[in-house]
C-alpha atoms as a PDB file:
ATOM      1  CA  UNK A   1     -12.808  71.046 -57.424  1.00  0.00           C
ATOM      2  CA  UNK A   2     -12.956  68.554 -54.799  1.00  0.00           C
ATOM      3  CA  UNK A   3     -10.405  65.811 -53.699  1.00  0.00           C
ATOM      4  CA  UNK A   4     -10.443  62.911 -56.063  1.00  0.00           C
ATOM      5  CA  UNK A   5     -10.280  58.838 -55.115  1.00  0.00           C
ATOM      6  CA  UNK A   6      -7.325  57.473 -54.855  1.00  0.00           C
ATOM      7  CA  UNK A   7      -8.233  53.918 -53.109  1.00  0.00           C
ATOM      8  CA  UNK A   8     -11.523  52.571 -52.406  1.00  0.00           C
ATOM      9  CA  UNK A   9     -12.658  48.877 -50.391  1.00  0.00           C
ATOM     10  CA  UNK A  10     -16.376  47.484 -50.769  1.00  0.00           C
ATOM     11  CA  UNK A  11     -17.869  46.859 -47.327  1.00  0.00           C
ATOM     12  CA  UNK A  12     -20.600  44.955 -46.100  1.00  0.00           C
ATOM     13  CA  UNK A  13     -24.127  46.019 -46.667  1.00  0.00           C
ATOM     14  CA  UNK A  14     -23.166  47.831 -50.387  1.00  0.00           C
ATOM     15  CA  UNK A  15     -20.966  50.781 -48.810  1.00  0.00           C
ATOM     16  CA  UNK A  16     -17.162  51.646 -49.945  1.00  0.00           C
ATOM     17  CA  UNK A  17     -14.323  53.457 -47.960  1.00  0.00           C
ATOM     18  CA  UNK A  18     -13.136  56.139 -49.974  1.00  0.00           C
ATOM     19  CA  UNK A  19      -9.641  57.322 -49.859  1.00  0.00           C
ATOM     20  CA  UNK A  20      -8.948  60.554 -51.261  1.00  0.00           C
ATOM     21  CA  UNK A  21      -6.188  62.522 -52.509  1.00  0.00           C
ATOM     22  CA  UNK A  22      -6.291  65.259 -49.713  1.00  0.00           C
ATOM     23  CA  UNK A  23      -6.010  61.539 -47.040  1.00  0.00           C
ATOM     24  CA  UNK A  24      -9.697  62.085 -46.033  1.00  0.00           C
ATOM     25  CA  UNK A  25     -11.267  59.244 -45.496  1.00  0.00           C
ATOM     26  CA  UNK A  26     -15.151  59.054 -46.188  1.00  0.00           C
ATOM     27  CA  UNK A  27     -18.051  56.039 -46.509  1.00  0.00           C
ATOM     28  CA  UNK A  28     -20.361  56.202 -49.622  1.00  0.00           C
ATOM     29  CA  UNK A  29     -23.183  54.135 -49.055  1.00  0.00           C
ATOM     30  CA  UNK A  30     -24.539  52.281 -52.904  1.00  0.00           C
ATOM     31  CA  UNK A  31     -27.480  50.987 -51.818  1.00  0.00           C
ATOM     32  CA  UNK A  32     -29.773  53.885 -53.084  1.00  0.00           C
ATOM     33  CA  UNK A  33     -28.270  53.545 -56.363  1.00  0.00           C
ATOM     34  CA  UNK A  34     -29.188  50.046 -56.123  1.00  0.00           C
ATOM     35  CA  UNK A  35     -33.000  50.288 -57.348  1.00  0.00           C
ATOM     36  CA  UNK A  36     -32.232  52.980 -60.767  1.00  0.00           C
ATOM     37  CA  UNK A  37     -31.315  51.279 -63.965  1.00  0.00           C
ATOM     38  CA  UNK A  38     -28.226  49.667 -64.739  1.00  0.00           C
ATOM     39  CA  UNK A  39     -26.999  50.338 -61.013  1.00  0.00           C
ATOM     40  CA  UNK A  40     -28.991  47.230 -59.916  1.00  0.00           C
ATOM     41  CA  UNK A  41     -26.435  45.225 -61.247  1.00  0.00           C
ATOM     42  CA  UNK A  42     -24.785  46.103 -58.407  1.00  0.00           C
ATOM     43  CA  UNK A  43     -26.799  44.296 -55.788  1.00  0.00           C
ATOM     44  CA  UNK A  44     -25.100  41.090 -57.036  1.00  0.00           C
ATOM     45  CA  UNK A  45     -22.107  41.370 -54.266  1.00  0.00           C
ATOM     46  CA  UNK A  46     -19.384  39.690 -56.196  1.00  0.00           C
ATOM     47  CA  UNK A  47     -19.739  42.135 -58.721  1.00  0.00           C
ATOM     48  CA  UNK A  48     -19.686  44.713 -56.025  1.00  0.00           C
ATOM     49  CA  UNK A  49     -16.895  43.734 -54.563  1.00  0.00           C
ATOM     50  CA  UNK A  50     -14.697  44.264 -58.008  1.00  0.00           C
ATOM     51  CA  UNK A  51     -15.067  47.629 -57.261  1.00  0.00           C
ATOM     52  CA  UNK A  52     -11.756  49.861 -58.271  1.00  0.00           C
ATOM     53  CA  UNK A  53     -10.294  53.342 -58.147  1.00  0.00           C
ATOM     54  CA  UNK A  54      -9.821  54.853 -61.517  1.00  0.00           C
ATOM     55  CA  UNK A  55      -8.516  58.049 -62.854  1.00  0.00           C
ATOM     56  CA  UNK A  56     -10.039  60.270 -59.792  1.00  0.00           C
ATOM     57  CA  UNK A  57     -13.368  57.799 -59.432  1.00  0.00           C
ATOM     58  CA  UNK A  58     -13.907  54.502 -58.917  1.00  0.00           C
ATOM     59  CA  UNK A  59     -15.373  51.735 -61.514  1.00  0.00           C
ATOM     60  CA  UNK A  60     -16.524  48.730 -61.926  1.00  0.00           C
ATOM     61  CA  UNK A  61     -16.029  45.538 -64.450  1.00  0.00           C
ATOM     62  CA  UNK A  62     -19.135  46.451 -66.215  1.00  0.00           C
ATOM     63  CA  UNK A  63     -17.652  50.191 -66.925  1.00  0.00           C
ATOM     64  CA  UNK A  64     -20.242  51.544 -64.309  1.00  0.00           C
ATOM     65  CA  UNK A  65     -18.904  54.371 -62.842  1.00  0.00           C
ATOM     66  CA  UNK A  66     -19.832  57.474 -60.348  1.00  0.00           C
ATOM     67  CA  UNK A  67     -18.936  61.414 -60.300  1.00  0.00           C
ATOM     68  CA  UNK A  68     -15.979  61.366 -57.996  1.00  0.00           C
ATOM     69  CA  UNK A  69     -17.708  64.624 -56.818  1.00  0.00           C
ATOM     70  CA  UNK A  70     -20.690  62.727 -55.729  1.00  0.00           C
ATOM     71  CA  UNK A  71     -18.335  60.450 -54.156  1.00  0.00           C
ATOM     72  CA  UNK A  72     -17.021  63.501 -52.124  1.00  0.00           C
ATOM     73  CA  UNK A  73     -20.151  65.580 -51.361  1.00  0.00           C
ATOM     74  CA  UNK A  74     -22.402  62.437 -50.411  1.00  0.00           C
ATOM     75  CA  UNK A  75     -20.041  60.512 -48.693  1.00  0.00           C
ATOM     76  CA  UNK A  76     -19.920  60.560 -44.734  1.00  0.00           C
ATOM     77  CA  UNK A  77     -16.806  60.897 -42.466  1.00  0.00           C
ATOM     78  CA  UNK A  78     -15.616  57.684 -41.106  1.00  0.00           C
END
């Protein structure tokens, strides 16, 4: 099982910082996501922005959420 979120903070150009419960600290980069389905909401960066952590992953106002083990495996060392 890998490390879950703990903290995360939206950066510029639709990327997070990811802080995990084993203190690693990664970047996920969203704008992939941005062009399948209801992840295009995303691209609107005040909803972006509200992103939160939440019981291991991180979410957002709309209840969109991602695998906190995608979070860990495709997210890049700082």
């Amino acid at each position: 099982m890998n490390p879950r979120v703990i903290a995360v903070k939206p950066l510029p150009c639709f990327k997070l910082q990811l802080t995990f419960a084993n203190q690693e600290q990664k970047i996920f980069d969203v704008s992939s996501y941005l062009t399948l389905g209801i992840f295009a909401e995303l691209s609107d960066p005040s909803l972006f922005n509200q992103v939160r952590a939440f019981n291991g992953s991180i979410i957002w106002p709309n209840e969109l959420d991602l695998d906190p083990d995608t979070l860990y495996l495709d997210s890049q060392h700082q």
